[in-house]
N, C-alpha and C. Protein backbone atom coordinates (compact mmCIF):
# COMPACT_ATOMS: atom_id res chain seq x y z
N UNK A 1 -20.01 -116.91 -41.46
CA UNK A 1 -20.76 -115.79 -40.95
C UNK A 1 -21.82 -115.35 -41.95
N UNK A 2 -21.60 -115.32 -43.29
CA UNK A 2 -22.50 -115.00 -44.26
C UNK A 2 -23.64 -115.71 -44.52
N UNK A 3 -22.96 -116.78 -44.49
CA UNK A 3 -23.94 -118.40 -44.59
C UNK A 3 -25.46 -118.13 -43.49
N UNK A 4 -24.91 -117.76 -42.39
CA UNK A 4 -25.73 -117.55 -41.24
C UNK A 4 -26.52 -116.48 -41.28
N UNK A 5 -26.32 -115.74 -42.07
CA UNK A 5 -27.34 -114.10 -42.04
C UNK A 5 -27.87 -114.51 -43.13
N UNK A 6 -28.04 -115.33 -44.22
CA UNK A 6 -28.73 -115.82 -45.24
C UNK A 6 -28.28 -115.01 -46.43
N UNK A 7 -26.89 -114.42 -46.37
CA UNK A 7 -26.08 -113.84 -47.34
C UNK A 7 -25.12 -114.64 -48.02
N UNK A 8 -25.36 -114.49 -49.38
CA UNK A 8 -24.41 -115.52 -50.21
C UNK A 8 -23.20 -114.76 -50.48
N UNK A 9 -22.21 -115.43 -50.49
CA UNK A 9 -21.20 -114.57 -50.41
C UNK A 9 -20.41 -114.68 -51.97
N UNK A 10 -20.01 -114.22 -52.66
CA UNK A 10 -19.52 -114.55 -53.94
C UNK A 10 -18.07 -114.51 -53.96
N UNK A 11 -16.96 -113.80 -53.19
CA UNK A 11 -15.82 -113.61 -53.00
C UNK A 11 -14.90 -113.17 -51.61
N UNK A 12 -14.42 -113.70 -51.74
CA UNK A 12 -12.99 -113.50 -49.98
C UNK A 12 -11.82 -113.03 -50.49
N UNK A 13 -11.36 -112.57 -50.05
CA UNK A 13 -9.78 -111.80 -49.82
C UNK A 13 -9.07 -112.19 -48.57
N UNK A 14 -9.06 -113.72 -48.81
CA UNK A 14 -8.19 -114.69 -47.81
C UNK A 14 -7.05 -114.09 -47.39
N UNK A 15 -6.32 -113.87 -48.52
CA UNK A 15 -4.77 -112.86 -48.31
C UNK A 15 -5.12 -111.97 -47.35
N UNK A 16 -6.30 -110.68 -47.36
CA UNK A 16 -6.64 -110.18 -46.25
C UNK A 16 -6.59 -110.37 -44.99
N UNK A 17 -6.93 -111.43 -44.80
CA UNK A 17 -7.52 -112.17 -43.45
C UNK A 17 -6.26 -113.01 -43.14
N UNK A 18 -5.27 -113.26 -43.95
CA UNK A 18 -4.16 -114.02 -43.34
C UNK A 18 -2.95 -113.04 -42.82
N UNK A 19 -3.14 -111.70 -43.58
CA UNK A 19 -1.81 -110.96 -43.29
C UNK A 19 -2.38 -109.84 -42.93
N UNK A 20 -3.51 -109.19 -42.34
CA UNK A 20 -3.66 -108.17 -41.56
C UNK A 20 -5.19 -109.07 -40.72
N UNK A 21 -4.90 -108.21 -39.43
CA UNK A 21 -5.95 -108.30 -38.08
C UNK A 21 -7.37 -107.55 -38.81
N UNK A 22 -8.48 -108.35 -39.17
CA UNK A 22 -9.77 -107.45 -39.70
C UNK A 22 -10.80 -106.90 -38.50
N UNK A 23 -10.96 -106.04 -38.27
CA UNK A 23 -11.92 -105.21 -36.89
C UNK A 23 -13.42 -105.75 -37.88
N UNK A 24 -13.60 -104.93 -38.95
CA UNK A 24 -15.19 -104.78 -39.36
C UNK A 24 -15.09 -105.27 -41.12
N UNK A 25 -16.21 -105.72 -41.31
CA UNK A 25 -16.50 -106.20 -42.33
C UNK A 25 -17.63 -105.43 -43.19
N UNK A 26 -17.62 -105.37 -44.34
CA UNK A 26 -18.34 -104.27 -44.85
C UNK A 26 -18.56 -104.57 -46.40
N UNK A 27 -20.13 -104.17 -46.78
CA UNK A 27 -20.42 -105.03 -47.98
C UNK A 27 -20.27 -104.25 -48.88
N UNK A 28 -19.61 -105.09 -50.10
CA UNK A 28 -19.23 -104.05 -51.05
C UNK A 28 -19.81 -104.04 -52.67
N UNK A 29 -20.43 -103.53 -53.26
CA UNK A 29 -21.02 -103.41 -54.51
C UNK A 29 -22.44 -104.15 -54.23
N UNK A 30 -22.99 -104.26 -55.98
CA UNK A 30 -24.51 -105.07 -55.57
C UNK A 30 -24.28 -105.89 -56.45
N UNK A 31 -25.68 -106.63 -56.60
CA UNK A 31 -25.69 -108.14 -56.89
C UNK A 31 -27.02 -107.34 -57.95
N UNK A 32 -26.61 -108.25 -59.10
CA UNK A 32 -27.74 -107.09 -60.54
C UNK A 32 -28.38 -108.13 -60.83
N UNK A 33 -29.27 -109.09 -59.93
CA UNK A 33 -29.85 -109.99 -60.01
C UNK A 33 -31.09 -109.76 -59.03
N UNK A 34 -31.72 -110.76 -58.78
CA UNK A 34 -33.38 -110.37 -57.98
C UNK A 34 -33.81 -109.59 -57.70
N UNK A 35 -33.76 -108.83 -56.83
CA UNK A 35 -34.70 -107.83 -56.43
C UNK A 35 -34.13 -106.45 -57.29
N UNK A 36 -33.05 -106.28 -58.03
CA UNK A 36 -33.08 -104.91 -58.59
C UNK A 36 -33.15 -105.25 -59.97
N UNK A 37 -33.04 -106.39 -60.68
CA UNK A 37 -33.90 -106.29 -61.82
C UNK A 37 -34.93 -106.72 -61.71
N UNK A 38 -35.78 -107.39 -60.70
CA UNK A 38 -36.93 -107.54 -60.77
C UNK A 38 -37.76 -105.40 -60.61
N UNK A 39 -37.23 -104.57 -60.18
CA UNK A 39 -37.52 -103.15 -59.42
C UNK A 39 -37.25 -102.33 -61.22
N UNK A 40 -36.67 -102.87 -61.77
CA UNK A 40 -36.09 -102.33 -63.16
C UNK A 40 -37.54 -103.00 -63.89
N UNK A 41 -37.34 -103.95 -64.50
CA UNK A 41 -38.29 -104.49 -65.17
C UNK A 41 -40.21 -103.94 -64.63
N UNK A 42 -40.45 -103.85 -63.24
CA UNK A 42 -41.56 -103.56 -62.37
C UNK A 42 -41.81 -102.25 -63.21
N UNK A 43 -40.56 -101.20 -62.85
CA UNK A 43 -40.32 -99.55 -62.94
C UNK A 43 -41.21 -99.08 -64.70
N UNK A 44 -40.83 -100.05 -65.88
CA UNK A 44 -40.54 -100.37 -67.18
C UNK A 44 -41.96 -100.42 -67.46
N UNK A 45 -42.38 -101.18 -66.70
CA UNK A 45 -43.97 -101.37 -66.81
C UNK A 45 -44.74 -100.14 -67.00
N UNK A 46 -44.14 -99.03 -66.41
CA UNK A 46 -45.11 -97.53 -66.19
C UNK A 46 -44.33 -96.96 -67.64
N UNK A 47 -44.70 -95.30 -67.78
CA UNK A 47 -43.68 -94.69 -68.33
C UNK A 47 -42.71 -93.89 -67.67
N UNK A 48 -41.58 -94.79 -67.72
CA UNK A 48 -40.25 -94.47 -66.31
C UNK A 48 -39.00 -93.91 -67.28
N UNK A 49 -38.24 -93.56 -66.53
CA UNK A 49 -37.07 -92.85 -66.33
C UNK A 49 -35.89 -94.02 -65.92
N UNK A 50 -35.16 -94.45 -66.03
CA UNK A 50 -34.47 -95.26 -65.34
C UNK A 50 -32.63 -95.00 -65.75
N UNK A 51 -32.20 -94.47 -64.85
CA UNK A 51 -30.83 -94.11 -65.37
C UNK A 51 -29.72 -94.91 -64.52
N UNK A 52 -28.82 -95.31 -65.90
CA UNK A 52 -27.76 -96.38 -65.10
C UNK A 52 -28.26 -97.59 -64.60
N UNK A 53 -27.80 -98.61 -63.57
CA UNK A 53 -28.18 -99.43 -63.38
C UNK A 53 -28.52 -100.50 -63.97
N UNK A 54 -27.71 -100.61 -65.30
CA UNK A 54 -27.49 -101.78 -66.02
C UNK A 54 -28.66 -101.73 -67.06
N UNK A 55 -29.37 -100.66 -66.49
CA UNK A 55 -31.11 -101.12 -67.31
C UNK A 55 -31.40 -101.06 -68.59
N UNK A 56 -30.20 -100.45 -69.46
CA UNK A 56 -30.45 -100.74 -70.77
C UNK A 56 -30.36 -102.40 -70.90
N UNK A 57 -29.17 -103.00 -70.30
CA UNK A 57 -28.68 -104.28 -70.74
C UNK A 57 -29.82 -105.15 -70.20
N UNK A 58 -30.76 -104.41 -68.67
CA UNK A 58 -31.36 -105.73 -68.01
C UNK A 58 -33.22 -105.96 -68.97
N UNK A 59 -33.40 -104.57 -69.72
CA UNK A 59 -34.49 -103.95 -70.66
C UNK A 59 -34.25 -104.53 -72.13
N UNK A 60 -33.06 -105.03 -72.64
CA UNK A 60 -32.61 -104.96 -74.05
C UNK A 60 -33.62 -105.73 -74.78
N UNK A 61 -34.70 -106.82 -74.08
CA UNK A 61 -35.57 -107.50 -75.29
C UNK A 61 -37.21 -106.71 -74.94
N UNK A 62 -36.97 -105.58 -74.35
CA UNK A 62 -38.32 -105.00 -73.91
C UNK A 62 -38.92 -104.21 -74.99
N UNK A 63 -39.69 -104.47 -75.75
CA UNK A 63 -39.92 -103.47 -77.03
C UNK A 63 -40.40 -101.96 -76.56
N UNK A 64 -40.71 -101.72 -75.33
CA UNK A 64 -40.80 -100.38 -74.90
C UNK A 64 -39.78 -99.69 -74.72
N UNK A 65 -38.73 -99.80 -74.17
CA UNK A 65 -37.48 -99.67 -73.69
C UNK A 65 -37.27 -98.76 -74.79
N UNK A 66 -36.27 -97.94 -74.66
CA UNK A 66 -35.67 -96.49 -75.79
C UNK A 66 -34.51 -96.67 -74.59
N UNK A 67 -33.32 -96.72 -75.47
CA UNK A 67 -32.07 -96.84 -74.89
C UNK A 67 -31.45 -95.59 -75.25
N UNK A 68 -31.12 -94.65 -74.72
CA UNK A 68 -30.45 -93.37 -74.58
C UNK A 68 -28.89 -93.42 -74.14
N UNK A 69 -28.31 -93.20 -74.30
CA UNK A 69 -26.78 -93.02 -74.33
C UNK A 69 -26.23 -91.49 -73.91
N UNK A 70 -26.13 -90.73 -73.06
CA UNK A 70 -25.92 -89.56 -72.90
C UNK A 70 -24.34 -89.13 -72.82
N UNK A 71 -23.11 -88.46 -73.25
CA UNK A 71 -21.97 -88.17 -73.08
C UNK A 71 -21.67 -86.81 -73.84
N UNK A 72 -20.23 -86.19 -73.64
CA UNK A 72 -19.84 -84.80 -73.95
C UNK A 72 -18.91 -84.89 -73.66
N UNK A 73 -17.87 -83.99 -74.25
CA UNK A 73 -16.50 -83.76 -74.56
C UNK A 73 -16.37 -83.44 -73.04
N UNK A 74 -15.11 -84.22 -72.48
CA UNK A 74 -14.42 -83.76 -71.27
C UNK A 74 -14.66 -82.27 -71.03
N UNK A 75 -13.71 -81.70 -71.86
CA UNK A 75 -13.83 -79.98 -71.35
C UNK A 75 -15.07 -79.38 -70.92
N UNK A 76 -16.47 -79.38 -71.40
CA UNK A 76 -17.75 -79.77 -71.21
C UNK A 76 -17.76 -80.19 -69.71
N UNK A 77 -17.62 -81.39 -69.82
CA UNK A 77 -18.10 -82.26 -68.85
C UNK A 77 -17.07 -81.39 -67.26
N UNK A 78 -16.05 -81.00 -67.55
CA UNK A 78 -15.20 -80.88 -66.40
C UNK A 78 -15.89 -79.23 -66.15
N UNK A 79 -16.19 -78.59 -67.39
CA UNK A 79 -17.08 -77.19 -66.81
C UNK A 79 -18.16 -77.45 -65.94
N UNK A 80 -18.77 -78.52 -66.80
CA UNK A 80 -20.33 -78.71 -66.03
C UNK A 80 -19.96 -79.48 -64.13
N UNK A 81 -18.95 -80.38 -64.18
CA UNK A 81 -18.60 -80.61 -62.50
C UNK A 81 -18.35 -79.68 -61.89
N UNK A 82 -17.49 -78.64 -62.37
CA UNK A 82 -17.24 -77.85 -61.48
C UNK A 82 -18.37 -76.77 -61.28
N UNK A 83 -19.33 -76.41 -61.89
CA UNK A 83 -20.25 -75.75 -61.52
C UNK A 83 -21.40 -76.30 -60.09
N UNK A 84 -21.42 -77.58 -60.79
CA UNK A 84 -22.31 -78.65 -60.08
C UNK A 84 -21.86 -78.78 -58.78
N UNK A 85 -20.40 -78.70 -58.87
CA UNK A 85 -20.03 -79.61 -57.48
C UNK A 85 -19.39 -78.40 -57.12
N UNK A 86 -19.47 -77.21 -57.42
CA UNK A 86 -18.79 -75.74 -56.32
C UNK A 86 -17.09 -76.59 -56.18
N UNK A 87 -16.26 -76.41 -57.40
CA UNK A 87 -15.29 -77.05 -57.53
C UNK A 87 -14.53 -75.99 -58.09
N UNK A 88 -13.18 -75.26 -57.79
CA UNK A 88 -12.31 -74.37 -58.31
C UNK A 88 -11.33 -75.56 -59.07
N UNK A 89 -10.84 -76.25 -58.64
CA UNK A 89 -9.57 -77.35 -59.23
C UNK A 89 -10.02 -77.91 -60.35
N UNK A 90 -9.88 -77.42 -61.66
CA UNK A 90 -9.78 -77.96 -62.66
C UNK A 90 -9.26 -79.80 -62.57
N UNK A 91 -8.39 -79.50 -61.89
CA UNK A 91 -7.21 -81.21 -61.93
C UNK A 91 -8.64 -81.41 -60.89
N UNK A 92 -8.86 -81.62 -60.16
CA UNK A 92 -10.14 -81.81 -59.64
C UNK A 92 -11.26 -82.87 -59.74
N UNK A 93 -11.99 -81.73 -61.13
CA UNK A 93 -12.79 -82.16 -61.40
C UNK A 93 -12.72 -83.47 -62.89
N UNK A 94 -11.71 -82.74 -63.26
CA UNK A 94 -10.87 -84.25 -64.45
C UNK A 94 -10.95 -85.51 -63.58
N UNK A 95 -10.18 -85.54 -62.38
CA UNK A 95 -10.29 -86.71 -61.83
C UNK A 95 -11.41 -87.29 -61.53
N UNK A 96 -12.23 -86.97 -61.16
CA UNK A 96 -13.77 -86.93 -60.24
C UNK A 96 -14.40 -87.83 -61.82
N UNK A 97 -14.32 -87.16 -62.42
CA UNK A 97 -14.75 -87.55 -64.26
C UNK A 97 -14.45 -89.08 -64.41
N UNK A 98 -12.93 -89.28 -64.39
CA UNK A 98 -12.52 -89.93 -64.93
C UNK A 98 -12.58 -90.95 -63.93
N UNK A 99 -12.51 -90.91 -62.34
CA UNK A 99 -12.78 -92.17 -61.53
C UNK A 99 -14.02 -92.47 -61.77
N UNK A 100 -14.76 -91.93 -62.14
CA UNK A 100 -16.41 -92.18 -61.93
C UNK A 100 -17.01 -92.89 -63.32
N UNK A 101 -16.36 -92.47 -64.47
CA UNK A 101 -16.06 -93.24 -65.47
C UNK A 101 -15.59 -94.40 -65.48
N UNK A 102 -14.52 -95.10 -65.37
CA UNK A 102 -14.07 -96.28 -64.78
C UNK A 102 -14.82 -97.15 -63.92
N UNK A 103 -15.54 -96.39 -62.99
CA UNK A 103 -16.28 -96.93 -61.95
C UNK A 103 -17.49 -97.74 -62.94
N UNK A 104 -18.16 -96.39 -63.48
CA UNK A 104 -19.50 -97.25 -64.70
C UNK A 104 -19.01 -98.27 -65.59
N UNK A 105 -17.57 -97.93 -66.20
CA UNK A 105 -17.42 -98.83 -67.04
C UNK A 105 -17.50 -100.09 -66.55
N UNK A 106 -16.50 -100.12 -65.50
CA UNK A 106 -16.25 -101.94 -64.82
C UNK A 106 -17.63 -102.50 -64.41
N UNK A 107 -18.34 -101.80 -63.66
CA UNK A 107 -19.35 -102.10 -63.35
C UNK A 107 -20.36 -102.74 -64.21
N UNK A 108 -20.15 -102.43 -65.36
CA UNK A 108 -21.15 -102.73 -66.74
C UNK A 108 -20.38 -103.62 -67.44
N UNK A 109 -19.17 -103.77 -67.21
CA UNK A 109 -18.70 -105.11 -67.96
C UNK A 109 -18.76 -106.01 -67.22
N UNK A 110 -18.90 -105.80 -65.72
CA UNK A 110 -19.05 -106.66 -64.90
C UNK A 110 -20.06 -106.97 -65.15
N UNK A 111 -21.27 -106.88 -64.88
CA UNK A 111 -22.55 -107.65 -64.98
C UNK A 111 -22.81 -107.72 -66.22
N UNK A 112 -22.48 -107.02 -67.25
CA UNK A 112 -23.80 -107.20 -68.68
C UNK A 112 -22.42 -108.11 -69.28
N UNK A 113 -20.91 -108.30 -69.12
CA UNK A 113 -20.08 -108.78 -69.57
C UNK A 113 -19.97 -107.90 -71.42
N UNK A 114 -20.56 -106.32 -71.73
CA UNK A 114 -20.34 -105.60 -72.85
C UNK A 114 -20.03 -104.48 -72.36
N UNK A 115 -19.53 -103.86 -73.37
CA UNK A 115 -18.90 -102.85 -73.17
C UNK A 115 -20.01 -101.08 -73.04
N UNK A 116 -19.42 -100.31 -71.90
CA UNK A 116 -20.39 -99.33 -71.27
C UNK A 116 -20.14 -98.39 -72.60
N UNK A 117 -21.13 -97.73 -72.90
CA UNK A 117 -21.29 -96.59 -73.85
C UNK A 117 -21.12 -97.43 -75.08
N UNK A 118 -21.60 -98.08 -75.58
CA UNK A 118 -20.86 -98.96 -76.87
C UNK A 118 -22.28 -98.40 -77.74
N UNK A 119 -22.21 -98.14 -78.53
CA UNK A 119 -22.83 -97.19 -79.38
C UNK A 119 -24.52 -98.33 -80.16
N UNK A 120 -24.03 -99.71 -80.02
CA UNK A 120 -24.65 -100.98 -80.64
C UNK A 120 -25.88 -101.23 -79.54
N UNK A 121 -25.52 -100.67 -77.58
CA UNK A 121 -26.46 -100.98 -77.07
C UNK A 121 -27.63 -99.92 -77.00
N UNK A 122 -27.22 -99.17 -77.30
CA UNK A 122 -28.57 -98.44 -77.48
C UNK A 122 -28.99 -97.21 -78.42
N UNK A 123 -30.23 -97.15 -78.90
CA UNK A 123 -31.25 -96.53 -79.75
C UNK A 123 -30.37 -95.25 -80.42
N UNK A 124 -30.08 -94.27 -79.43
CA UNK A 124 -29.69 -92.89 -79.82
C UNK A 124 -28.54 -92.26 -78.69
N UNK A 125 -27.54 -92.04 -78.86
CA UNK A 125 -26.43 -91.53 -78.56
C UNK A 125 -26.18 -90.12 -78.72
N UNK A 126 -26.63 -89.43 -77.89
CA UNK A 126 -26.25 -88.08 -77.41
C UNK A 126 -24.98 -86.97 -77.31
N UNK A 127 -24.84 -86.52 -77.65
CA UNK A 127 -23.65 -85.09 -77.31
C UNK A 127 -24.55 -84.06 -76.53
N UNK A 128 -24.47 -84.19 -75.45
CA UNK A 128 -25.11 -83.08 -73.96
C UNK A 128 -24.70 -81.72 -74.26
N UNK A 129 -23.38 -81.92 -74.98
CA UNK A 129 -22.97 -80.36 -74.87
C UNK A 129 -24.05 -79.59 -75.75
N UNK A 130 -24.59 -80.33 -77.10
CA UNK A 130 -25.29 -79.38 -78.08
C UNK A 130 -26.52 -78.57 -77.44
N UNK A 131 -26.93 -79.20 -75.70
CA UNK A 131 -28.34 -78.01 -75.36
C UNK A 131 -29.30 -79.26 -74.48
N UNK A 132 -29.45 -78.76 -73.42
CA UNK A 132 -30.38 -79.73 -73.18
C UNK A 132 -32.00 -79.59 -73.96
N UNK A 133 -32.17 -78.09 -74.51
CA UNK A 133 -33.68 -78.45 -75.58
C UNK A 133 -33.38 -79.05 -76.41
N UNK A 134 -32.22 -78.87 -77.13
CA UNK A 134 -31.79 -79.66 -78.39
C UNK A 134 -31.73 -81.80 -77.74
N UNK A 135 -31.40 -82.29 -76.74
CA UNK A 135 -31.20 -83.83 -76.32
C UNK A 135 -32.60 -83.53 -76.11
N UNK A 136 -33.21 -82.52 -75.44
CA UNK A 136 -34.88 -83.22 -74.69
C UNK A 136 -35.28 -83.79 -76.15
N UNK A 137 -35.42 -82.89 -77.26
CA UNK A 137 -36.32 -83.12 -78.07
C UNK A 137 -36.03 -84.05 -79.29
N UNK A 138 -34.75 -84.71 -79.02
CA UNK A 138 -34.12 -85.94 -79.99
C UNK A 138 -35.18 -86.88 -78.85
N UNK A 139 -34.89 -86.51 -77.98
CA UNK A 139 -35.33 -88.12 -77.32
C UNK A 139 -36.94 -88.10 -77.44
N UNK A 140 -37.52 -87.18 -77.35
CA UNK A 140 -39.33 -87.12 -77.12
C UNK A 140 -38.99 -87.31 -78.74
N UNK A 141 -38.92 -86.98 -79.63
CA UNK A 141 -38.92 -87.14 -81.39
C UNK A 141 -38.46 -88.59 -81.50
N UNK A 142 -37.84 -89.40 -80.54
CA UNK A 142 -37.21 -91.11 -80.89
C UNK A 142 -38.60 -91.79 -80.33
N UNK A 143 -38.88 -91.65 -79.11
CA UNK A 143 -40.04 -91.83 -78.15
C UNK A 143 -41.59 -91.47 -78.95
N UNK A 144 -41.60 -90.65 -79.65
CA UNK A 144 -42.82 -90.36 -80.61
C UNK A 144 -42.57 -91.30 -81.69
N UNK A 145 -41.62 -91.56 -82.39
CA UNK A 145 -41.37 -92.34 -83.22
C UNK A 145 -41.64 -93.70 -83.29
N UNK A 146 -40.76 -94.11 -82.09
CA UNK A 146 -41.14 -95.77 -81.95
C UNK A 146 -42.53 -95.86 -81.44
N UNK A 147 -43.18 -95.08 -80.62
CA UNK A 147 -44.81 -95.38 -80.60
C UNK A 147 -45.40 -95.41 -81.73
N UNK A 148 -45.46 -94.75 -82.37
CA UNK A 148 -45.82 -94.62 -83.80
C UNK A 148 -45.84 -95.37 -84.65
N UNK A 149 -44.76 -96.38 -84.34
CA UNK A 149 -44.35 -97.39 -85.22
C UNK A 149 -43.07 -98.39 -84.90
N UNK A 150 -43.70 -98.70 -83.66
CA UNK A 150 -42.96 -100.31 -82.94
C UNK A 150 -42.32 -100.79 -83.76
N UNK A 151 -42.58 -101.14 -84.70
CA UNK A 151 -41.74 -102.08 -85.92
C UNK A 151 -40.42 -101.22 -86.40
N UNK A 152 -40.11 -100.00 -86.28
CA UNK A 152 -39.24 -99.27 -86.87
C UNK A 152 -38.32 -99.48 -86.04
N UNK A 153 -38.57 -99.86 -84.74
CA UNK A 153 -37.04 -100.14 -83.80
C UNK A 153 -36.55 -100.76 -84.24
């Protein structure tokens, strides 16, 4: 069936299909190859924004590229969901955190085969909690920097 819609298929869950009746079929994750790193690399060309989406790892020999790393202490992070997301449940918003975490991680070892947040892939590594004037202006002060002097990356 895949073959025929001009979709390559990379994996089956035969076991699926042998021990339960399947109604609908439904596509699951993406493929971090053609058209969305070609849309990454395109984006790179301007002065872009590009968050997630592998794009430090798919950017890593781009001498423009400034690799940013953004994170904050859980407690932090579980204040800031629950504001964001109109969330009373503490247990809640921990979870929400922590599936969604997992989610980036696999996802990034999946395609880049390194490890997500690893301190080696990119430029400057953040603590969110200290202020967002305090992160704007590390990153415009890294971004002034390496223009300044390409060779210092």
């Amino acid at each position: 069936m895949a073959r025929a819609q001009g979709i390559k298929q990379i994996a089956q869950n035969r076991k699926a299909f042998h021990d339960y009746f399947v109604l609908e079929r439904y596509e699951a994750g993406i493929e971090l190859f053609g058209t969305e790193v070609k849309s990454i690399r395109e984006a790179a060309q301007k002065n872009s924004v590009i968050v997630g989406r592998c794009a430090d790892w798919v950017l890593r020999n781009n001498p423009r590229c400034v690799r940013v790393f953004l994170h904050a202490p859980l407690d932090y992070r579980i204040r800031t969901v629950m504001q964001r997301e109109h969330l009373t449940d503490e247990k809640a918003a921990r979870h929400h955190i922590q599936q969604t975490d997992k989610q980036r991680a696999d996802n990034y070892r999946y395609y880049t085969r390194t490890i997500w947040g690893a301190s080696a892939n990119y430029h400057l590594c953040i603590d969110t909690s200290l202020g967002e004037d305090y992160v704007e202006n590390l990153i415009l002060g890294l971004v002034d920097r390496i223009k300044a002097d390409p060779a210092k990356k």
